[in-house]
C-alpha atoms as a PDB file:
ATOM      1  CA  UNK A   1       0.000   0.000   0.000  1.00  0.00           C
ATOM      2  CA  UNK A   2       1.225   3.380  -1.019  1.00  0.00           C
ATOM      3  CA  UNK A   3       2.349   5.310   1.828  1.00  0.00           C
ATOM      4  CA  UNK A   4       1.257   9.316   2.109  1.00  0.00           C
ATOM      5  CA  UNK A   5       3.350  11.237   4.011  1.00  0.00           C
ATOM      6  CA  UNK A   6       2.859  14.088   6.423  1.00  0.00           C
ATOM      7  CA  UNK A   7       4.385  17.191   6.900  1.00  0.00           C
ATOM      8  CA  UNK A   8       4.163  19.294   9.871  1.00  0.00           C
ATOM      9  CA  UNK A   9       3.684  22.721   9.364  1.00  0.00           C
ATOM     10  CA  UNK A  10       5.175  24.451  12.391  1.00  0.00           C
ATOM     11  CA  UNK A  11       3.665  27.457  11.778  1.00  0.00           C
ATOM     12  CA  UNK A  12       0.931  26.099  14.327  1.00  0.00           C
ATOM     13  CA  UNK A  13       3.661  24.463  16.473  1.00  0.00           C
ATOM     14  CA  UNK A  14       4.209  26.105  19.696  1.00  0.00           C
ATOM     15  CA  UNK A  15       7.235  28.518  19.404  1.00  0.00           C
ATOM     16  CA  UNK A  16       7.653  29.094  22.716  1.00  0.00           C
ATOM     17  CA  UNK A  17       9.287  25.629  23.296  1.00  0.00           C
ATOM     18  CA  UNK A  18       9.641  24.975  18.914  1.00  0.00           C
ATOM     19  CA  UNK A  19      12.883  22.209  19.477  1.00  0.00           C
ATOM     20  CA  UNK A  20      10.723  19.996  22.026  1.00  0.00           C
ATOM     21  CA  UNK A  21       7.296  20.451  20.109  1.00  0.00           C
ATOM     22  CA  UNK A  22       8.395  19.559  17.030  1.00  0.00           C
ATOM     23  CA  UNK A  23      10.345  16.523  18.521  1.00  0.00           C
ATOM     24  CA  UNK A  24       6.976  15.396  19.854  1.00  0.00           C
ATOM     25  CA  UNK A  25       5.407  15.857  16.782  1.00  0.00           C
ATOM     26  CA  UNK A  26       7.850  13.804  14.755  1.00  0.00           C
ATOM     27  CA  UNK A  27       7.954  11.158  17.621  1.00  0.00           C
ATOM     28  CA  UNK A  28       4.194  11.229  17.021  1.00  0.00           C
ATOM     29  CA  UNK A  29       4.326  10.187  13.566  1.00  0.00           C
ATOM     30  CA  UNK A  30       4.714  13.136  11.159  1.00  0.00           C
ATOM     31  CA  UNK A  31       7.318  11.796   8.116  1.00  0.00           C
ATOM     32  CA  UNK A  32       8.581  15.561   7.796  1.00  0.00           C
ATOM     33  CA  UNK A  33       8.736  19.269   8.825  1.00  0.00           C
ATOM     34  CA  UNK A  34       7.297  21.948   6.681  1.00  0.00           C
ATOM     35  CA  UNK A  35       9.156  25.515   7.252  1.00  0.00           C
ATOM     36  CA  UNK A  36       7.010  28.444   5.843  1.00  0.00           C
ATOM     37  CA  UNK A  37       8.995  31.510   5.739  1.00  0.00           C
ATOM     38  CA  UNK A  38       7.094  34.670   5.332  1.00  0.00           C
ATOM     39  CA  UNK A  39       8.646  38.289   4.774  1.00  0.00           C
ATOM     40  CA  UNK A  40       5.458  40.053   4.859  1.00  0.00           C
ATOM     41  CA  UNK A  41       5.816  41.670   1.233  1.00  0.00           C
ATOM     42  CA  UNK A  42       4.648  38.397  -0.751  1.00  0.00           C
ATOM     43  CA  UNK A  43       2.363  37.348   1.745  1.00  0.00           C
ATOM     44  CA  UNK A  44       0.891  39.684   4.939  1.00  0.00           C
ATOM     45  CA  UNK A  45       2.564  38.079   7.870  1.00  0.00           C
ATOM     46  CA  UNK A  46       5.875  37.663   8.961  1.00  0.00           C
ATOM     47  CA  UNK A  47       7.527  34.633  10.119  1.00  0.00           C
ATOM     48  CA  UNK A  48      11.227  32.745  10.640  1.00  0.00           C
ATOM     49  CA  UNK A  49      13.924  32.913   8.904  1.00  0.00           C
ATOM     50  CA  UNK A  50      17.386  30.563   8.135  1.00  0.00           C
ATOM     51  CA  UNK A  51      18.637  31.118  11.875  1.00  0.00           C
ATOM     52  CA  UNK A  52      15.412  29.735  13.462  1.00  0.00           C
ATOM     53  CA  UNK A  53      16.565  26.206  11.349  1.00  0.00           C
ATOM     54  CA  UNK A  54      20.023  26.163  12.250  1.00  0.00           C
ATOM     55  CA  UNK A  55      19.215  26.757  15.662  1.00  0.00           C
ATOM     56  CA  UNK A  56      16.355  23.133  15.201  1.00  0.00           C
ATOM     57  CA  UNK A  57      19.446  21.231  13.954  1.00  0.00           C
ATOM     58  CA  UNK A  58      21.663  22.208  16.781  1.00  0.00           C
ATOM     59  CA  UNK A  59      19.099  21.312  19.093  1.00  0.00           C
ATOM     60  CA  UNK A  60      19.300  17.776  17.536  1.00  0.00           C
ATOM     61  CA  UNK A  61      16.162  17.699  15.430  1.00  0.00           C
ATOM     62  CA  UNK A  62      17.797  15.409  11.975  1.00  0.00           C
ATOM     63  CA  UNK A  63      14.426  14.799   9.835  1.00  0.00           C
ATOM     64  CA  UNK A  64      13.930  16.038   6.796  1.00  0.00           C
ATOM     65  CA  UNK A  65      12.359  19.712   6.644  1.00  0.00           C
ATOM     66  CA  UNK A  66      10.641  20.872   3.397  1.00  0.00           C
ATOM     67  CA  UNK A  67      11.486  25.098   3.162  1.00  0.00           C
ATOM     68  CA  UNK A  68       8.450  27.062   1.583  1.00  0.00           C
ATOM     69  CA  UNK A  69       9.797  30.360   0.341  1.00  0.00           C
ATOM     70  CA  UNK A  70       6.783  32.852   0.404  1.00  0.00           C
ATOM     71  CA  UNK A  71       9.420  35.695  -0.399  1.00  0.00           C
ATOM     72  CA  UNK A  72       9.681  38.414  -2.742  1.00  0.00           C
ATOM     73  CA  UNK A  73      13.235  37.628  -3.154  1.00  0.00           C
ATOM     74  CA  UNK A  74      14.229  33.742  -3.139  1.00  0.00           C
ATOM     75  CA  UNK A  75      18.380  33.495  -4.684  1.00  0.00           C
ATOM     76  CA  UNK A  76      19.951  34.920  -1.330  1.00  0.00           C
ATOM     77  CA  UNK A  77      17.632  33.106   0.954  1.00  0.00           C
ATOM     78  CA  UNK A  78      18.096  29.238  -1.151  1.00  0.00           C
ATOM     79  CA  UNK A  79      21.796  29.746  -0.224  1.00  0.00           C
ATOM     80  CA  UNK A  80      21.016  30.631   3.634  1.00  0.00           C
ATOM     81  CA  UNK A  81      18.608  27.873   4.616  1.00  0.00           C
ATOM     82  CA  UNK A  82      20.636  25.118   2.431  1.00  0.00           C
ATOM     83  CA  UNK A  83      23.441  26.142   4.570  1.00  0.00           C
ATOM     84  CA  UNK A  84      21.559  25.991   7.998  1.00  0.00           C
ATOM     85  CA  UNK A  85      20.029  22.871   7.081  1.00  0.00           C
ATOM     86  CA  UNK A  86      17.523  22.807   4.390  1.00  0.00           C
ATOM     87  CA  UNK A  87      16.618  18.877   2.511  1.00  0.00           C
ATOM     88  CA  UNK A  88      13.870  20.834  -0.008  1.00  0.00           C
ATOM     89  CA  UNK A  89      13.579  24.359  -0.864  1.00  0.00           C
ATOM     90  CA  UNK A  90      10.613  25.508  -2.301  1.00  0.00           C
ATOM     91  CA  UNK A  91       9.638  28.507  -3.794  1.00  0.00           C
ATOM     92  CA  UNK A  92       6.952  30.247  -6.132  1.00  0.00           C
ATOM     93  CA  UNK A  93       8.039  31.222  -9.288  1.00  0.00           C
ATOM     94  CA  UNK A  94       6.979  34.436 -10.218  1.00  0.00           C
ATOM     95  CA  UNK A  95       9.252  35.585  -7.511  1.00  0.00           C
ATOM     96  CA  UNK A  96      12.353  34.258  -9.160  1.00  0.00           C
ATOM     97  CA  UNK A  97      13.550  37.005 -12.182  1.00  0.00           C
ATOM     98  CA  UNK A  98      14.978  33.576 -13.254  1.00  0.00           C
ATOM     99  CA  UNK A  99      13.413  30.213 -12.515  1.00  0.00           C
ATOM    100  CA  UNK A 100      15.794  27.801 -13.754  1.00  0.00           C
ATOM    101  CA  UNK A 101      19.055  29.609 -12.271  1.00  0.00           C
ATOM    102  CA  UNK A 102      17.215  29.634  -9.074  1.00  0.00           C
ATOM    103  CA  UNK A 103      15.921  25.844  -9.580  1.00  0.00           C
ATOM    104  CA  UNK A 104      19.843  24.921 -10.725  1.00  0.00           C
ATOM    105  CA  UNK A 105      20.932  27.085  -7.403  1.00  0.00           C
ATOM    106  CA  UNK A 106      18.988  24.954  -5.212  1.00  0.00           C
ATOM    107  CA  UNK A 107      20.314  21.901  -6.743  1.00  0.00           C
ATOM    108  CA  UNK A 108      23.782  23.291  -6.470  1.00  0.00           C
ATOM    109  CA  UNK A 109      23.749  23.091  -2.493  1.00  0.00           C
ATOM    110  CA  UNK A 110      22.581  19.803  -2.363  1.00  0.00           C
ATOM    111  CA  UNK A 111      18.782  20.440  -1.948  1.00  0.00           C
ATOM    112  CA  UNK A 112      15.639  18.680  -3.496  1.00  0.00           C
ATOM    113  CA  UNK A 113      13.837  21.486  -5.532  1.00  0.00           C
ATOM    114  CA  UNK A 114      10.140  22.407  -5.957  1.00  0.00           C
ATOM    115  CA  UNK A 115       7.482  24.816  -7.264  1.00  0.00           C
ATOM    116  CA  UNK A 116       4.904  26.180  -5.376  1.00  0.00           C
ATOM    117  CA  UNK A 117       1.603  27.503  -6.720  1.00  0.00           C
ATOM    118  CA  UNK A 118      -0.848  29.271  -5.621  1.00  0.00           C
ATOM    119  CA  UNK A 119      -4.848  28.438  -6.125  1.00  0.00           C
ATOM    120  CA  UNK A 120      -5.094  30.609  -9.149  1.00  0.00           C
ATOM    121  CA  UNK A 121      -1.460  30.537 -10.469  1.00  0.00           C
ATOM    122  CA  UNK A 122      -0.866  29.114 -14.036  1.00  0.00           C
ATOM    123  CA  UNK A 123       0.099  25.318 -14.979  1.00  0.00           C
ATOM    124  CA  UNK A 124       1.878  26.985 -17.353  1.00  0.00           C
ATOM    125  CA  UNK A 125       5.308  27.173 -15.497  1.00  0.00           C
ATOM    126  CA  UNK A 126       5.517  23.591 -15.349  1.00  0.00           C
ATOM    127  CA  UNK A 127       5.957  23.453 -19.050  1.00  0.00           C
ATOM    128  CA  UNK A 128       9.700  23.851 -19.042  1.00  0.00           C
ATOM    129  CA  UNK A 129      11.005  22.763 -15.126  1.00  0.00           C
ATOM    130  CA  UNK A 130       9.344  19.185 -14.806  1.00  0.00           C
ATOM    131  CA  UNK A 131      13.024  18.198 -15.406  1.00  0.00           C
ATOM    132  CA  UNK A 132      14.544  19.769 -12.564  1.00  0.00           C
ATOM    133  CA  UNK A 133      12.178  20.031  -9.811  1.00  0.00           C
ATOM    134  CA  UNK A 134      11.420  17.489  -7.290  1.00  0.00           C
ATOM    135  CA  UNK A 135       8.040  18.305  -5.636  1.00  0.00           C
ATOM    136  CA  UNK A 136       5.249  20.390  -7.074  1.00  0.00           C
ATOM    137  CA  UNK A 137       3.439  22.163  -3.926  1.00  0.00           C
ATOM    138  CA  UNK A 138      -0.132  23.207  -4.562  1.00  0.00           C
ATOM    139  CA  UNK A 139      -1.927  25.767  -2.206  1.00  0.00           C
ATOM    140  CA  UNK A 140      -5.111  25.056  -1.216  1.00  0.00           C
ATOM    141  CA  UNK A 141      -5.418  28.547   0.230  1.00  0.00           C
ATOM    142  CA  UNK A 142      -4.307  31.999  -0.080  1.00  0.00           C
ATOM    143  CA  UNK A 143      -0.731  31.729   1.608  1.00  0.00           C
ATOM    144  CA  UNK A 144       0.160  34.101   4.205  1.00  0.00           C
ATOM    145  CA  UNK A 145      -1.916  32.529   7.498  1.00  0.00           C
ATOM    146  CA  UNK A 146      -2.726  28.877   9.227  1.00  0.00           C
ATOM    147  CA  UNK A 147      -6.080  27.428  10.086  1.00  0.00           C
ATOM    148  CA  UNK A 148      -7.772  28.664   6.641  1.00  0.00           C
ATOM    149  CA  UNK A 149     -10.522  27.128   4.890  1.00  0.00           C
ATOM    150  CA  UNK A 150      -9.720  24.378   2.015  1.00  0.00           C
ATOM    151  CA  UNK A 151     -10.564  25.855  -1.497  1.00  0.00           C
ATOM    152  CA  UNK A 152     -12.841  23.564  -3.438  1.00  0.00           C
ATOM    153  CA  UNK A 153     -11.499  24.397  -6.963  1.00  0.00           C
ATOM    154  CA  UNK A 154      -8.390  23.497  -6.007  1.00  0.00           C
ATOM    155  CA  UNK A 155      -9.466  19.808  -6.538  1.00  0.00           C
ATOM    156  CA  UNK A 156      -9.634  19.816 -10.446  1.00  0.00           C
ATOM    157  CA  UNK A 157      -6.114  21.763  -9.804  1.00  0.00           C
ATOM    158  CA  UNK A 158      -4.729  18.812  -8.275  1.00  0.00           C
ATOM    159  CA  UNK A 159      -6.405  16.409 -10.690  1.00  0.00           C
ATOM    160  CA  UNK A 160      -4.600  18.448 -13.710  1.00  0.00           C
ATOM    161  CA  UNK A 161      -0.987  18.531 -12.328  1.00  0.00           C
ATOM    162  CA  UNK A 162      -1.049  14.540 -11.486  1.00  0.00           C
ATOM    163  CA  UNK A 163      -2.250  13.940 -15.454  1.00  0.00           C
ATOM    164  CA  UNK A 164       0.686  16.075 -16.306  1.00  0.00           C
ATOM    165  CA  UNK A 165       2.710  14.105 -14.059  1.00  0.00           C
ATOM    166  CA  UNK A 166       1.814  10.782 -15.277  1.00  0.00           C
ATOM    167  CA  UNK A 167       1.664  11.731 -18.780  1.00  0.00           C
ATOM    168  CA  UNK A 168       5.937  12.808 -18.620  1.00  0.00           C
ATOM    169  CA  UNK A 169       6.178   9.495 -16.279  1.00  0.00           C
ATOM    170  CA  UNK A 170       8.479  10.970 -13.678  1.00  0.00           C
ATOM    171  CA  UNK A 171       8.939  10.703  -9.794  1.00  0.00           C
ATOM    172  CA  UNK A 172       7.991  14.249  -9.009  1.00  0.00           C
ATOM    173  CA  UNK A 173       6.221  14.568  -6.076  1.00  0.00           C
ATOM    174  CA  UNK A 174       2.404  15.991  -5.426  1.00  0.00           C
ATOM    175  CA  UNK A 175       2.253  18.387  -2.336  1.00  0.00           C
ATOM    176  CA  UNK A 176      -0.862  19.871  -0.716  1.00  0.00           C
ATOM    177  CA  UNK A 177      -0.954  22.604   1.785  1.00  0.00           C
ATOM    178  CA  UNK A 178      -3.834  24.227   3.263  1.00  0.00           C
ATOM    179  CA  UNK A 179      -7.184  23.366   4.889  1.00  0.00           C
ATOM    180  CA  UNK A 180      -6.276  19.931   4.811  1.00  0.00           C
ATOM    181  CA  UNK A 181      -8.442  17.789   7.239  1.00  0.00           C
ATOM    182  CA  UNK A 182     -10.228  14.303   7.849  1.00  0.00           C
ATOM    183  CA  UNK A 183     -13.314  15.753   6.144  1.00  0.00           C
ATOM    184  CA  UNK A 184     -11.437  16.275   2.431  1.00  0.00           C
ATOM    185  CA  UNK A 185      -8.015  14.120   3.634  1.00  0.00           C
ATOM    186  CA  UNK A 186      -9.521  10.902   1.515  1.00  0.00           C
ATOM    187  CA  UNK A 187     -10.690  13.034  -1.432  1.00  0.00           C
ATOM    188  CA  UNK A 188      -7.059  14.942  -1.802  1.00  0.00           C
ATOM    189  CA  UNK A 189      -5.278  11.994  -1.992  1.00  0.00           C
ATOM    190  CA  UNK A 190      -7.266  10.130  -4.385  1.00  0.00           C
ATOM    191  CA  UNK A 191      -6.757  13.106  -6.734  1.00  0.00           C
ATOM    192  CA  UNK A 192      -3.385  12.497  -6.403  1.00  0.00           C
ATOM    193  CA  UNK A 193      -1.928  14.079  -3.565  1.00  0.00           C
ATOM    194  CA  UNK A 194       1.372  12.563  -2.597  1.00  0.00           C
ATOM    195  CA  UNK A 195       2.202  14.824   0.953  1.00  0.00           C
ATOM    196  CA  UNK A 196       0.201  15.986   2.714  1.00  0.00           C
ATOM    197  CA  UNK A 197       0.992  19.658   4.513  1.00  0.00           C
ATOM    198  CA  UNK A 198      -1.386  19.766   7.839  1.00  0.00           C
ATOM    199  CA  UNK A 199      -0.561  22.402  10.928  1.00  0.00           C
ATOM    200  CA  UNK A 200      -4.000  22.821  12.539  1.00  0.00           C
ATOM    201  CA  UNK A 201      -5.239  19.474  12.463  1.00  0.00           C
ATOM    202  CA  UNK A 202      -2.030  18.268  14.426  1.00  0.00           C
ATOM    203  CA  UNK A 203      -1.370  20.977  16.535  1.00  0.00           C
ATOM    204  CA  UNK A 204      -4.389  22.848  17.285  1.00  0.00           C
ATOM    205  CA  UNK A 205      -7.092  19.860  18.777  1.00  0.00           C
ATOM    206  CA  UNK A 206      -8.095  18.700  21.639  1.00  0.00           C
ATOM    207  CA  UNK A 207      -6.135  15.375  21.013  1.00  0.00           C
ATOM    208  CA  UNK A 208      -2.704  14.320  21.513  1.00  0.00           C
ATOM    209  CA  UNK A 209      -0.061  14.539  18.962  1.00  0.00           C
ATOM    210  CA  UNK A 210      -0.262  10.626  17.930  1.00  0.00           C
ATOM    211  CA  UNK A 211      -4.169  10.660  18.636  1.00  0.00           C
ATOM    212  CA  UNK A 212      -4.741  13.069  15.667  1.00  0.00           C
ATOM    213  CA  UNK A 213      -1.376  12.025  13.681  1.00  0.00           C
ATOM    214  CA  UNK A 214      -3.384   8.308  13.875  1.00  0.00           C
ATOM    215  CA  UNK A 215      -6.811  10.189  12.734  1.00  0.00           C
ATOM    216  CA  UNK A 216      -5.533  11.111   9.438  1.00  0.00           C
ATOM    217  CA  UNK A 217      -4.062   8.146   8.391  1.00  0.00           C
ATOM    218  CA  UNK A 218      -7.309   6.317   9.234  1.00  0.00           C
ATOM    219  CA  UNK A 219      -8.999   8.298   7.137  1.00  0.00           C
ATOM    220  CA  UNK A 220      -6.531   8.037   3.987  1.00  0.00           C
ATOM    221  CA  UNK A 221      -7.614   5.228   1.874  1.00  0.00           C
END
């Protein structure tokens, strides 16, 4: 049986004690840690940036952790958070000036690479990177804030990028983020969802870490 994974977002995680929570959350279950770094230009909140990561891996924490750039500027920061620690870097692309440099840059210091679009952003930059990016990330909201409400469009979206996918036979792998919960979980992943990015449905119930991490996989069939 295939196996979906799940990313934390910490961007629900409790940042007053950020090493220990996401330990818990990891020990809970999650397969990986999604970083959202926000700058407050391209999206209206502000939130960590490279040093907050370094200071995770010097605290010990050695899973993989998925960087989502939602940056006006993206060159600068790929180099800073593959240097503090960074396995995927992840950014949208019309805030590279050039999308393959910044793709090739990512590559360059080691990293897994990946596209992020937004719910109305065009399929159309996927025409020309399928061969160098790693992970497609689809946003099922509006970036900039947790705990928003799934968009239902963003179904057929999903259901278009996993025919393109199949159709160029390649490895590259589907990522949701937003809204995601056990109402829609089963319906995203049969459209072809490969990770699954949840922050409020792990962190913010009334559950334990491993009560709701065991939820959602019940509910993915």
């Amino acid at each position: 049986m295939k196996k979906y994974l799940i990313a934390a977002s910490i961007l629900s995680a409790n940042f007053a004690c950020l090493g220990q929570d996401i330990n818990n959350v990891l020990t809970a279950g999650a397969d990986l840690i999604h970083f959202d770094v926000m700058d407050n230009h391209y999206v209206p909140n502000l939130t960590f940036g490279p040093m907050v990561l370094q200071s995770l891996r010097d605290y010990g924490i050695t899973s993989n952790i998925d960087v989502h750039l939602m940056t006006k500027s993206v060159d600068n920061l790929i180099i800073s958070f593959a240097k503090s620690g960074a396995n995927c870097i992840i950014f949208h692309p019309e805030n590279s000036y050039h999308i393959d440099r910044s793709l090739s840059l990512i590559k360059e210091y080691g990293c897994k690479a990946g596209l992020a679009l937004n719910p109305t952003t065009s399929l159309h930059y996927l025409d020309y990177t399928l061969d160098k990016i790693d992970i497609i990330l689809i946003m099922s909201v509006n970036p900039g804030f947790a705990g928003q409400l799934f968009l239902p469009f963003i179904y057929k979206k999903i259901k278009q990028v996993k025919n393109i996918l199949n159709h160029n036979n390649n490895n590259i792998l589907l990522s949701i983020d937003g809204g995601i919960n056990i109402n829609n979980i089963n319906k995203i992943v049969n459209y072809g969802a490969d990770i699954l990015v949840m922050g409020s449905a792990i962190f913010n119930n009334q559950h334990s870490y491993i009560k709701n991490i065991q939820l959602i996989r019940k509910y993915i069939k």
